[in-house]
Protein backbone atom coordinates (compact mmCIF):
# COMPACT_ATOMS: atom_id res chain seq x y z
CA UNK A 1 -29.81 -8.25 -30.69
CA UNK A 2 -27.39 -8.86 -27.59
CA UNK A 3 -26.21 -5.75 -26.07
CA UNK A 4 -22.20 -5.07 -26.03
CA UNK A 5 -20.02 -4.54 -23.18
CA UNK A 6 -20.34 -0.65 -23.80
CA UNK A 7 -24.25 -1.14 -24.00
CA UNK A 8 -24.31 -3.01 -20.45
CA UNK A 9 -22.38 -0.53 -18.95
CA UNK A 10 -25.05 2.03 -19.26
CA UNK A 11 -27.70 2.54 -17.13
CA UNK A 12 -31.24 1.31 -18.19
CA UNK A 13 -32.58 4.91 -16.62
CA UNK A 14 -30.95 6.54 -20.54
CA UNK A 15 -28.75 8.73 -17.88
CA UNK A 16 -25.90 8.39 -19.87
CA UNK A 17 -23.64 7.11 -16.89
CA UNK A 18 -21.90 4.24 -16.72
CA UNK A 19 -22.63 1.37 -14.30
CA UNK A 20 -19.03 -0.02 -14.22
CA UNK A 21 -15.55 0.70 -14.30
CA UNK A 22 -14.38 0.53 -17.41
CA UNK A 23 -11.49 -2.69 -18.17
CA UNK A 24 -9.00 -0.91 -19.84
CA UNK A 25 -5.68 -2.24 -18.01
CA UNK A 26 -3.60 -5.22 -18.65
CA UNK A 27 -1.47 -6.95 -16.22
CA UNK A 28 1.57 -4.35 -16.79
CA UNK A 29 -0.40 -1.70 -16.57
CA UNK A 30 -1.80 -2.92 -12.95
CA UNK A 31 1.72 -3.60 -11.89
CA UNK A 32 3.04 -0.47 -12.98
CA UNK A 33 0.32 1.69 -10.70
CA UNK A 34 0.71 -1.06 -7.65
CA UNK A 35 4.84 -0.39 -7.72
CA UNK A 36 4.05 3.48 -8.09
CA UNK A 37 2.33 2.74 -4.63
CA UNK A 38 4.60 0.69 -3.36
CA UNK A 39 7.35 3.74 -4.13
CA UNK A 40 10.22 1.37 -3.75
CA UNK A 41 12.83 4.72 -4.11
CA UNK A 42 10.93 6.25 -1.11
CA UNK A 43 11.04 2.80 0.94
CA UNK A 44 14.99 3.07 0.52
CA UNK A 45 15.48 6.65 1.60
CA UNK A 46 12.75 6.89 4.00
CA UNK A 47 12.04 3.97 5.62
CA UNK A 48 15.29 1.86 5.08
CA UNK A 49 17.62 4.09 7.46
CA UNK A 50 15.26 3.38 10.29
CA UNK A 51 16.06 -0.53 10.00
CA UNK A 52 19.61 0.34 9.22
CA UNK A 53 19.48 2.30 12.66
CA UNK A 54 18.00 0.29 14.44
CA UNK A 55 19.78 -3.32 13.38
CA UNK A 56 23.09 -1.79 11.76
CA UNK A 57 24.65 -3.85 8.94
CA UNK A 58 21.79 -6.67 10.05
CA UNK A 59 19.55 -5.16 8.24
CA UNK A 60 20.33 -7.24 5.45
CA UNK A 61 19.09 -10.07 7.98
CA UNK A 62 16.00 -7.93 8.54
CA UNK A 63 14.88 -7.17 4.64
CA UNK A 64 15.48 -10.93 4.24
CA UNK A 65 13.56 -12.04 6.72
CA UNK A 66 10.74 -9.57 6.12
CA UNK A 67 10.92 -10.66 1.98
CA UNK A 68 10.05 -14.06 3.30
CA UNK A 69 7.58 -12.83 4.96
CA UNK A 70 6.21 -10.63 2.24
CA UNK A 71 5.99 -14.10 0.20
CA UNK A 72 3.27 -15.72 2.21
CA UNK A 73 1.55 -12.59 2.45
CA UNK A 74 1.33 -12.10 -1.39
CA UNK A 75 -0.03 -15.94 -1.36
CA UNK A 76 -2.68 -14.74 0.59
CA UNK A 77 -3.44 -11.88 -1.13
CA UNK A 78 -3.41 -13.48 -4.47
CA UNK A 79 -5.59 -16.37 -3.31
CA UNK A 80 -8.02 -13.87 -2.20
CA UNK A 81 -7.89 -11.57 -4.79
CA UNK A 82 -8.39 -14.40 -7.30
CA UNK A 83 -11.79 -15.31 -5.98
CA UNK A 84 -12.76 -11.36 -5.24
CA UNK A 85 -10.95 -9.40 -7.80
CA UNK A 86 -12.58 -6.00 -6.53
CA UNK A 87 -12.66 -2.42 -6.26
CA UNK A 88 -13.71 -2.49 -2.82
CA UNK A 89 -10.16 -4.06 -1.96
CA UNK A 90 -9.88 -6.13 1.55
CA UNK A 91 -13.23 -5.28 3.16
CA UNK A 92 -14.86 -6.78 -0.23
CA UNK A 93 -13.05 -9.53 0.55
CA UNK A 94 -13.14 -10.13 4.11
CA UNK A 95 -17.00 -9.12 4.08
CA UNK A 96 -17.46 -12.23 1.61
CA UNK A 97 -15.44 -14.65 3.47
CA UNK A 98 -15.78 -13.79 6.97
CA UNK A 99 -19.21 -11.93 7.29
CA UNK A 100 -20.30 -8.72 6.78
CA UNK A 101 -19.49 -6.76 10.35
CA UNK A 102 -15.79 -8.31 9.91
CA UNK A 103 -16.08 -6.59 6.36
CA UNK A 104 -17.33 -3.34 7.72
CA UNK A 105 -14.77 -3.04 10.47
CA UNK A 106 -12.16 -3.44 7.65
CA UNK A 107 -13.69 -0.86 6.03
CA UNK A 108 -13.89 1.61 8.67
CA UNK A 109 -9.94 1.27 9.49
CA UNK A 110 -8.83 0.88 5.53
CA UNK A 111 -10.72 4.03 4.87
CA UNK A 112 -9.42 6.11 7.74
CA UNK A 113 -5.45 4.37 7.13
CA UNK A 114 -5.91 5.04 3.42
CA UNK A 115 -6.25 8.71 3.37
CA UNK A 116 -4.18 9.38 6.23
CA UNK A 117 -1.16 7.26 4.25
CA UNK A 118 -1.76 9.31 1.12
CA UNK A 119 -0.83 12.66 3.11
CA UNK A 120 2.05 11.02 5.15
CA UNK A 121 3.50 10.67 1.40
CA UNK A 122 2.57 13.63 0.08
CA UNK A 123 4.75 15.55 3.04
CA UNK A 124 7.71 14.03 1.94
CA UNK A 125 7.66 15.91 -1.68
CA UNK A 126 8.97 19.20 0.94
CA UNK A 127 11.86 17.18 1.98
CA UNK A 128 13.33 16.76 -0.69
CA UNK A 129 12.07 19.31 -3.22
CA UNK A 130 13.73 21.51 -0.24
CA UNK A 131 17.36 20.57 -1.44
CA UNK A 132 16.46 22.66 -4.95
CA UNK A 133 14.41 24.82 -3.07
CA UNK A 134 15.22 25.70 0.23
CA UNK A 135 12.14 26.69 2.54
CA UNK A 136 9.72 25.42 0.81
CA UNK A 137 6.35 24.95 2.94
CA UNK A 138 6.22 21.13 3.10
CA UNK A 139 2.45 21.24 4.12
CA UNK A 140 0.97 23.66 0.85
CA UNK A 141 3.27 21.60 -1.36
CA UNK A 142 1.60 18.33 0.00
CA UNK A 143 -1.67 19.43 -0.33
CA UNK A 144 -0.79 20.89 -3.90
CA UNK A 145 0.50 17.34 -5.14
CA UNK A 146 -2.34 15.63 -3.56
CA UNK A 147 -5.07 18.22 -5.48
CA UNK A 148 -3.35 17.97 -8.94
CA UNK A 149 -3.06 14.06 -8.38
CA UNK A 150 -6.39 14.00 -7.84
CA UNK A 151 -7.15 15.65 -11.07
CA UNK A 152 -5.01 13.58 -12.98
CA UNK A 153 -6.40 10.67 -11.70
CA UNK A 154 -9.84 11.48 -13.00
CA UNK A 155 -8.52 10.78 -16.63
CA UNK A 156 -8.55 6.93 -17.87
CA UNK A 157 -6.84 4.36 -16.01
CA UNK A 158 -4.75 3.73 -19.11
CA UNK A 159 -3.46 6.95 -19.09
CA UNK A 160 -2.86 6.52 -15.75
CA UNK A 161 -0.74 3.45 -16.02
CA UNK A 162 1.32 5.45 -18.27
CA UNK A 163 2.13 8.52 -16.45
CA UNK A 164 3.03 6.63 -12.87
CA UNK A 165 5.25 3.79 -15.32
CA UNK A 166 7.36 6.84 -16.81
CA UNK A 167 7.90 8.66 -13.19
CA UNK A 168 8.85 4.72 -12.09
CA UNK A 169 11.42 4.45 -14.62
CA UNK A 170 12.67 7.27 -13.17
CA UNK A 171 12.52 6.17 -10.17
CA UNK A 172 14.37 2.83 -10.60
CA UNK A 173 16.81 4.78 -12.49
CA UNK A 174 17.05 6.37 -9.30
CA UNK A 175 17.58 3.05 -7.53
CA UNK A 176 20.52 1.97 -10.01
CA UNK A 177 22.44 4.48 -9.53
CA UNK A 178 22.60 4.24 -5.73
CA UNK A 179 23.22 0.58 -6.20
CA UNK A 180 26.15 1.17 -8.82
CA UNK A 181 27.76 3.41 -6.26
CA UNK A 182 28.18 1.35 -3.98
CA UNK A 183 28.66 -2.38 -6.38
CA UNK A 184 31.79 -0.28 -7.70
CA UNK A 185 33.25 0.73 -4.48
CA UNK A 186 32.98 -2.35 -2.10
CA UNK A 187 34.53 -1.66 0.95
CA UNK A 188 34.26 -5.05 2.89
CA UNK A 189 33.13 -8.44 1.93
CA UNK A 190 29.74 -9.85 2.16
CA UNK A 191 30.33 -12.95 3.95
CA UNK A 192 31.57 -10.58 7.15
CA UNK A 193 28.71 -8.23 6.75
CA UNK A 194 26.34 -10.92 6.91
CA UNK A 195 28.24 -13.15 9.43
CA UNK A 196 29.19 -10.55 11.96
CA UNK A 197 26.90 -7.90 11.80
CA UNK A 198 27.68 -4.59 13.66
CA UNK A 199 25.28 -1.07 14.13
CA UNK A 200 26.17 1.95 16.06
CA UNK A 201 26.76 2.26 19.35
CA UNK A 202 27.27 5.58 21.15
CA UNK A 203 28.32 7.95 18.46
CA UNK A 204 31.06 7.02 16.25
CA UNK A 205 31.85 3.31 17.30
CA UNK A 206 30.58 0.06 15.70
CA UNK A 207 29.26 -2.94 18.25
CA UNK A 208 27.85 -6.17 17.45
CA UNK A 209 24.43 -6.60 16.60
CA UNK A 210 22.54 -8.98 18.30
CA UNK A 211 19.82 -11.41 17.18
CA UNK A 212 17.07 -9.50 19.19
CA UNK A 213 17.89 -6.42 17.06
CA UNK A 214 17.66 -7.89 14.14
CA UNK A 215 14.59 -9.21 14.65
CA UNK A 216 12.89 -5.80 16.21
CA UNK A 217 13.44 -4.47 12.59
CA UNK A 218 11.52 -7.33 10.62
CA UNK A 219 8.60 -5.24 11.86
CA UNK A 220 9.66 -2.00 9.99
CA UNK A 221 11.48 -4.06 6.87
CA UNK A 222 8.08 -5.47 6.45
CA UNK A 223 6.28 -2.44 6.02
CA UNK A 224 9.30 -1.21 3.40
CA UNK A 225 7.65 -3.65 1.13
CA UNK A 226 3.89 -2.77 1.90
CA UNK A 227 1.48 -2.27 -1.32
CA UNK A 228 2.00 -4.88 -3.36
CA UNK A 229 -1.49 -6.08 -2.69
CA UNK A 230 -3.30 -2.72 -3.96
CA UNK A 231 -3.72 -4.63 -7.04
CA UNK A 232 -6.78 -5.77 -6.13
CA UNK A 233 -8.42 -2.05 -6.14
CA UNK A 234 -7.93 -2.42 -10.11
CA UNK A 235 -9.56 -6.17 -10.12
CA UNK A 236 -12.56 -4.19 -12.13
CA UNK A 237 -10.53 -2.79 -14.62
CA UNK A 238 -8.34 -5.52 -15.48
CA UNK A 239 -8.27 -7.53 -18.20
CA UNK A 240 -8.53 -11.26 -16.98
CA UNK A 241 -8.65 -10.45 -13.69
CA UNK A 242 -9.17 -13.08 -11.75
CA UNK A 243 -5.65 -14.73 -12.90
CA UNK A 244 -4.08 -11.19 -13.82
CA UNK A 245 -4.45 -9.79 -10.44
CA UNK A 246 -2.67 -13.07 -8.77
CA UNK A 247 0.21 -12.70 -10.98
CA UNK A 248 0.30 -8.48 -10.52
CA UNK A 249 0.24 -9.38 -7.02
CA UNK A 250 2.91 -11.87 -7.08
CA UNK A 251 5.10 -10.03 -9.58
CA UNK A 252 4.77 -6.45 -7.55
CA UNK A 253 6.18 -8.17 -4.72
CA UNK A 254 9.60 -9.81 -6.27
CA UNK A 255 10.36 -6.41 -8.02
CA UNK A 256 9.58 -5.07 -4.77
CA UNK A 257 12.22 -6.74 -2.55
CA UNK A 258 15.11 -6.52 -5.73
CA UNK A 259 14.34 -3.14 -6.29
CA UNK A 260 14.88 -1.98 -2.32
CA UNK A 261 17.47 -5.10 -1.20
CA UNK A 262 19.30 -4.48 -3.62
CA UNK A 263 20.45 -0.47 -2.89
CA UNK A 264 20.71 -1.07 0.78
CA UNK A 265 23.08 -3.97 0.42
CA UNK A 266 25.20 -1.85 -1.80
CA UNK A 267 25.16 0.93 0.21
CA UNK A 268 26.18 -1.01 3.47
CA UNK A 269 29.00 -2.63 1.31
CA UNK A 270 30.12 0.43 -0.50
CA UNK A 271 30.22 3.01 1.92
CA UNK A 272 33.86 4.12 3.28
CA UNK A 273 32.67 4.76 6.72
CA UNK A 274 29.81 2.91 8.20
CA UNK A 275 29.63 4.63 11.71
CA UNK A 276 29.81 7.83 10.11
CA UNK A 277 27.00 7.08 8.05
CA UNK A 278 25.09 5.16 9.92
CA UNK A 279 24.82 8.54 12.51
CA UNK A 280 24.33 10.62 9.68
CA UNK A 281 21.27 12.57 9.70
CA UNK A 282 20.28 11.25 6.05
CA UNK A 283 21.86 7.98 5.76
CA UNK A 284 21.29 7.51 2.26
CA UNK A 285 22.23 11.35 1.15
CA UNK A 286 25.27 10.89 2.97
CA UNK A 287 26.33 7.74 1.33
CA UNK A 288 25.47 9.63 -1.93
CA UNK A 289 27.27 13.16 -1.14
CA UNK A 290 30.60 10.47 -0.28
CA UNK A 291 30.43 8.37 -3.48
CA UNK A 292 29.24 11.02 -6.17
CA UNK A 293 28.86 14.59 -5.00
CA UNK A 294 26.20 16.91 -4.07
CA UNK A 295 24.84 17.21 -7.70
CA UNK A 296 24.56 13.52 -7.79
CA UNK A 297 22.74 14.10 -4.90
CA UNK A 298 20.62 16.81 -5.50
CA UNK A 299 19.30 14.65 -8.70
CA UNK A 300 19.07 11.84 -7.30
CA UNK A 301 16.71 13.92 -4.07
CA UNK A 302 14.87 15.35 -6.91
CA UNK A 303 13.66 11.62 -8.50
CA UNK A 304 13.26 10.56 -5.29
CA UNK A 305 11.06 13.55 -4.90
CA UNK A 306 9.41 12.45 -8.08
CA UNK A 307 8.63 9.23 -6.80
CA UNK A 308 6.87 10.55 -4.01
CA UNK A 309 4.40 12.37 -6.43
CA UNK A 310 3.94 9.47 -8.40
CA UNK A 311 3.05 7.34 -5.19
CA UNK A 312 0.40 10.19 -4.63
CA UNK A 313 -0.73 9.33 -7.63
CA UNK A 314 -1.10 6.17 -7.48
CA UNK A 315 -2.91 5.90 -3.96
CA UNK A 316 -4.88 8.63 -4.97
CA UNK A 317 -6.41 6.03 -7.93
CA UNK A 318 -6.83 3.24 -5.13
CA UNK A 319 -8.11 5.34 -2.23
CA UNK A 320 -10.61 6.09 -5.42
CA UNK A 321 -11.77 2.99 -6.10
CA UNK A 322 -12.89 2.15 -2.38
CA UNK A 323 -14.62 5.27 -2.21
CA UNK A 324 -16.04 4.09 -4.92
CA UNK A 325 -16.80 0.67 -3.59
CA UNK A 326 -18.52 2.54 0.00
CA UNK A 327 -20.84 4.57 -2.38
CA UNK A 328 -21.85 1.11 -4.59
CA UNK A 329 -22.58 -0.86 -1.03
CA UNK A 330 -24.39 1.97 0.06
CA UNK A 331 -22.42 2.52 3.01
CA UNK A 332 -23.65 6.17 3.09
CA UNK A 333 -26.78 8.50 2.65
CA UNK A 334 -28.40 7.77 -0.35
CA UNK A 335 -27.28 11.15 -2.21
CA UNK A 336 -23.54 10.32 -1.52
CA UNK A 337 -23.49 7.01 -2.34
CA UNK A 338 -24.84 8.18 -5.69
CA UNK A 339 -21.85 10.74 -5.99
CA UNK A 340 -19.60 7.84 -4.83
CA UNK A 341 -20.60 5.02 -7.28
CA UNK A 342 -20.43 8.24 -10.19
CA UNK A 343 -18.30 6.99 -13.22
CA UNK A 344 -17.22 9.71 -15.62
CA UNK A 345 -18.74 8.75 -18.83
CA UNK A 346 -15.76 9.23 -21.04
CA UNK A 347 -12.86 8.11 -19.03
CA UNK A 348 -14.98 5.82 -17.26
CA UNK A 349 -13.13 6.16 -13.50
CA UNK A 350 -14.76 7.01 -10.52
CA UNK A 351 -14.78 10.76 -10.86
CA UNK A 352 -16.37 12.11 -7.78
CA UNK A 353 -14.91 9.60 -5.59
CA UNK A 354 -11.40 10.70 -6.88
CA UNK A 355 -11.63 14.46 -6.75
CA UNK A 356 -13.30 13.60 -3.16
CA UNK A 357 -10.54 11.67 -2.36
CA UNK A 358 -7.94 14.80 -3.08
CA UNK A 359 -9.86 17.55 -1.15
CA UNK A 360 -9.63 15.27 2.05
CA UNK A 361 -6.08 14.28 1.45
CA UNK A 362 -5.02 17.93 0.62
CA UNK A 363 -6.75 18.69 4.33
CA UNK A 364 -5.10 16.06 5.99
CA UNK A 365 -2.32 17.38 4.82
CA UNK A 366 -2.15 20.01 7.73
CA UNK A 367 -2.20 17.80 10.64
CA UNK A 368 0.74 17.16 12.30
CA UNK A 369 2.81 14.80 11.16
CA UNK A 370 3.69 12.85 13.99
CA UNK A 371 -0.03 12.36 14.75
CA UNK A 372 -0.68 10.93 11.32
CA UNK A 373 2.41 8.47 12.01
CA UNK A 374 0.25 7.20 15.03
CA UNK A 375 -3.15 6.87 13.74
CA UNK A 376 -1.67 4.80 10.70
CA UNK A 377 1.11 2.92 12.31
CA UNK A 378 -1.23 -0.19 12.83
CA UNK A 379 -3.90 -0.37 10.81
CA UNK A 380 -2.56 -2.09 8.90
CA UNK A 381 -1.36 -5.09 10.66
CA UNK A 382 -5.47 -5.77 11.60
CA UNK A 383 -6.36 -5.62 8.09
CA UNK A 384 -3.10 -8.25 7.29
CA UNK A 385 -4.14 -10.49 9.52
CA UNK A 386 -7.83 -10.40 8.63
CA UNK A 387 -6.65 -11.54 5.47
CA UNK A 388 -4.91 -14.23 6.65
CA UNK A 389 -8.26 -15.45 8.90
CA UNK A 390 -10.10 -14.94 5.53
CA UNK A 391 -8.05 -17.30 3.46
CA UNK A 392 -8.25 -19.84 5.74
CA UNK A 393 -12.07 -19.65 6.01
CA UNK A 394 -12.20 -19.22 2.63
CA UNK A 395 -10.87 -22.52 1.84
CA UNK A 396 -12.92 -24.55 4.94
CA UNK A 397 -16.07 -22.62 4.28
CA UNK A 398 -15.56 -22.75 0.74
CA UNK A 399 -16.00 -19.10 -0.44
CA UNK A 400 -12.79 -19.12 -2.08
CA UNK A 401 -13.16 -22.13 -4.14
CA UNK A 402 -13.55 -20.47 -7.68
CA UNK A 403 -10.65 -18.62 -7.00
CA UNK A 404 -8.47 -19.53 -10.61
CA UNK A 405 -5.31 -19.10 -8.16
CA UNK A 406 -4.63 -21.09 -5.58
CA UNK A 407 -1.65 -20.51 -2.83
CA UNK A 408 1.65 -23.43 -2.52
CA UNK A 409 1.62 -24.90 1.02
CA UNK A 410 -1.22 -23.97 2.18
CA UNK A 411 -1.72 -23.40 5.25
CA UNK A 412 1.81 -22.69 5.96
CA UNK A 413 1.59 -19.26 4.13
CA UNK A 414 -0.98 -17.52 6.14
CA UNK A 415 0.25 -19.20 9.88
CA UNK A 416 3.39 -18.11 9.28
CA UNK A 417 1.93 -14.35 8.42
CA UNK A 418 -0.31 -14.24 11.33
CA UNK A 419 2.55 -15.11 13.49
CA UNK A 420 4.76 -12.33 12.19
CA UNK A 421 1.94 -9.97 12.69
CA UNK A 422 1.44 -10.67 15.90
CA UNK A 423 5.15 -10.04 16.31
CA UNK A 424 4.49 -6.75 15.12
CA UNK A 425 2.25 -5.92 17.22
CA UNK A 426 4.22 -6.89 19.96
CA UNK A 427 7.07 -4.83 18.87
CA UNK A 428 4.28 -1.65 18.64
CA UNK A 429 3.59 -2.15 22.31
CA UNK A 430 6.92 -2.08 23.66
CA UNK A 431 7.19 1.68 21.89
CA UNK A 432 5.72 4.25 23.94
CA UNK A 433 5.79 7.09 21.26
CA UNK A 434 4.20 5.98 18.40
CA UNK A 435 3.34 1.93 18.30
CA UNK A 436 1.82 1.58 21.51
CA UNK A 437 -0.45 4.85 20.99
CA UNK A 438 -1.37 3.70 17.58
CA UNK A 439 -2.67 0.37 18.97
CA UNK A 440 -5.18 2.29 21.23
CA UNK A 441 -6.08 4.29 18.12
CA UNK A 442 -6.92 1.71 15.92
CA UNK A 443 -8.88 -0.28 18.72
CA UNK A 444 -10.54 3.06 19.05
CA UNK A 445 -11.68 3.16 15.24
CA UNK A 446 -12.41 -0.04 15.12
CA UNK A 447 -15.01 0.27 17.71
CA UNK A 448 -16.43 3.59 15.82
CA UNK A 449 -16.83 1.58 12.94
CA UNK A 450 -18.84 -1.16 14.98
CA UNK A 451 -21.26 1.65 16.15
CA UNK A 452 -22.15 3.17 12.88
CA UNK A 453 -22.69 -1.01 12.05
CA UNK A 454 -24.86 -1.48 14.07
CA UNK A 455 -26.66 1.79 15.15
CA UNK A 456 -26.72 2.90 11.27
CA UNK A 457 -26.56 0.54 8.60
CA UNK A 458 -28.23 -2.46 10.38
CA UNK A 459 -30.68 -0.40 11.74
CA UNK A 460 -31.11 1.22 7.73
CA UNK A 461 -30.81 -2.68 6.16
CA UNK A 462 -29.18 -1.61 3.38
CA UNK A 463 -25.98 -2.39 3.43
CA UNK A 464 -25.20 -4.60 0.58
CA UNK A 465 -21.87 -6.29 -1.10
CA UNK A 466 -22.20 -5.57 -4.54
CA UNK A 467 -19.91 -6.39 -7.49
CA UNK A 468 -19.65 -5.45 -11.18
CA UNK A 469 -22.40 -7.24 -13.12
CA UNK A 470 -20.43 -8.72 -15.47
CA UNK A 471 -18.70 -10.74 -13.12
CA UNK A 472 -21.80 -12.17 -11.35
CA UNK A 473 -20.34 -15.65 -11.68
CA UNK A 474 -17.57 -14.72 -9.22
CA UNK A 475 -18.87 -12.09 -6.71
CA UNK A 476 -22.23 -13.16 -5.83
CA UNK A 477 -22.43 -13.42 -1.97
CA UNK A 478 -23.75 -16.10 -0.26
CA UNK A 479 -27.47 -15.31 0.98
CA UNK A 480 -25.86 -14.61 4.50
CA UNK A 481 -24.06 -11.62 3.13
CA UNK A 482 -26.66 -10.18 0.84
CA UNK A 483 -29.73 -10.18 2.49
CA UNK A 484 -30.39 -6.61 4.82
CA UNK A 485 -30.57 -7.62 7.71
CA UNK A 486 -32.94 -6.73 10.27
CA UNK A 487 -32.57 -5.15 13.54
């Protein structure tokens, strides 16, 4: 009699443990936990007044211009994550399409970026947890959040889905309000917004902003709208995932860019005084405190606060699921990449990787801030434009051609991404404090994780890429990325 999926999923040692990850989630649910990452409430108080600083009412320009921007990306991503819908995220990916020492160096700086991000989150809960209660230790309550979202996270991915959707209603309740406040109370006309744009200049008067401003803050707009591709981390545990995860990519992304566009617009158009605010410690509590009072505000801090746990949450369940991944590829000792690949038998999610996953976030947690800001700040922008190289190798060396999705005007989508990365990195050089330092960093991991490549796991030859087994037919490697290979 023909085993069922339940049957499969247990090991043929009678252990009891599940193999795999258990496909529990639809589409809504996968979009749901990638906008809870994406935090699109924290983008708009957090990150937002940094572009609106830096490039005045032109931000507008800037979120535009980085949305467009954030559409080829998702092409890529969705392409990709088509053909590779896996746990093990971009180095699964890249290790298929490009080789496996491009794989592993993605690895090495998505593991190190991925836990540091999840504390760098977590610290903002203090903020603005500290309007209800003033001197709170921003540090214990980080690590606190990131412990307790571990341990929520071990529970099914269904209930999952759940929790971080209700704390994102919230959020984008959040969201509406600051838009309403400032749709209702229009204070100057779009058209001269977007035609003559103006930012601070000294400290109370308004200048023109030029082009070249503008531009510098693409490079932060685009990282407002980072996360939509963390889909991919659920590929396992999605139903239909090699078309599901395209469209949760695609979809993330467009709720994304409304959800954050549309609150800064109405808060450059609605507020009564934009040099005040624009100088204002807290641009967007300022615009707030103005338009509907300090208990307006204080809720509205509080939900923002809430979506900063809920983002905990959800990268908590990613980070997860590349642990995971490392422990399955045998990227470790033997007896940790048994704890790694663990899958709780009754909620079937990667238990041990998960609760691992909070004790180093909760430690991380204590490291200064500002160092954490430099170790991440471009990590990311290697591991974009990996992606980019992938999907065009994909497609010539054909390792991408049972991907079910398949990007419009290609190549157009990842040119275009690679040259607004480079941009980026550009723009990281020119800063002294934290972009240029974080470019030496991320060289510097990079080159860790070539060592322990070569000196380790070649030398070991058993590094493998490894995919759920009921998806042989689209994650078997090619035999030159699944053979050990030998020193």
């Amino acid at each position: 009699m023909a085993m069922n999926a339940s049957e499969k999923s247990i090991d043929a040692t009678n252990t009891g443990q599940p193999k795999q990850l258990r496909r529990g989630l639809k589409v809504l649910g996968t979009v749901l936990i990638t906008l809870s990452a994406i935090t699109p409430a924290s983008s708009v108080f957090i990150i937002a007044p940094g572009v609106l600083e830096q490039a005045g009412t032109g931000a507008l320009w800037s979120f535009l211009a980085a949305g467009v921007v954030g559409i080829f990306m998702a092409f890529v991503y969705a392409e990709l994550a088509s053909a590779y819908p896996l746990s093990g995220g971009e180095y699964a990916i890249v290790g298929r399409t490009l080789g496996r020492l491009p794989g592993f160096l993605i690895l090495g700086l998505f593991l190190i970026t991925q836990l540091l991000i999840l504390a760098v989150i977590a610290l903002g809960v203090g903020t603005y947890l500290g309007v209800l209660l003033p001197g709170l230790n921003g540090q214990v309550t980080a690590a606190v959040v990131v412990i307790a979202s571990a341990v929520l996270a071990v529970f099914d991915v269904k209930f999952n889905a759940v929790v971080t959707g209700i704390f994102l209603a919230v959020e984008m309740a959040a969201l509406v309000v600051l838009s309403l406040l400032g749709f209702l109370n229009v204070e100057r006309p779009i058209g001269e917004v977007l035609l003559e744009p103006t930012v601070l200049s000294g400290q109370s008067d308004l200048a023109p902003t030029s082009v070249g401003l503008i531009a510098a803050a693409v490079a932060v707009a685009i990282f407002a709208y980072n996360g939509y591709g963390s889909a991919v981390y659920f590929g396992e545990e999605t139903a239909d995932a090699n078309r599901g995860i395209a469209r949760a990519i695609l979809w993330a992304l467009g709720i994304t860019v409304i959800a954050e566009l549309l609150p800064v617009t109405a808060m450059v158009l609605g507020t009564p005084d934009l040099a005040a605010t624009f100088g204002a410690e807290n641009m967007m509590n300022h615009f707030v405190i103005e338009r509907g009072g300090s208990t307006l505000n204080t809720v509205i801090s509080l939900a923002v606060a809430l979506a900063i746990i809920n983002a905990v949450i959800a990268i908590t369940l990613l980070s997860a699921r590349l642990l995971f991944s490392t422990g399955r590829d045998r990227v470790w000792s033997r007896s940790i990449n048994r704890g790694m690949a663990s899958i709780h038998p009754r909620f079937g999610t990667p238990w041990v990787a998960t609760l691992v996953t909070g004790v180093v976030g909760a430690a991380i947690c204590f490291v200064d801030e500002t160092l954490l800001l430099v170790l991440t700040g471009t990590g990311l922008v290697v591991v974009y434009g990996s992606l980019c190289v992938a999907v065009l190798a994909g497609r010539r060396n054909g390792s991408t051609a049972h991907a079910a999705y398949k990007m419009p005007l290609f190549p157009l989508p990842p040119l275009i991404g690679l040259g607004a990365l480079v941009y980026v990195v550009y723009q990281n050089a020119l800063d002294p404090k934290i972009g240029r330092p974080s470019l030496i960093v991320t060289g510097v991991v990079l080159l860790i994780a070539l060592a322990y490549y070569v000196f380790v796991l070649r030398r070991r030859g058993t590094w493998e890429l490894r995919g759920p087994e009921e998806d042989n037919s689209t994650t078997v490697d090619t035999p030159a990325t699944t053979e050990p290979e030998k020193p």
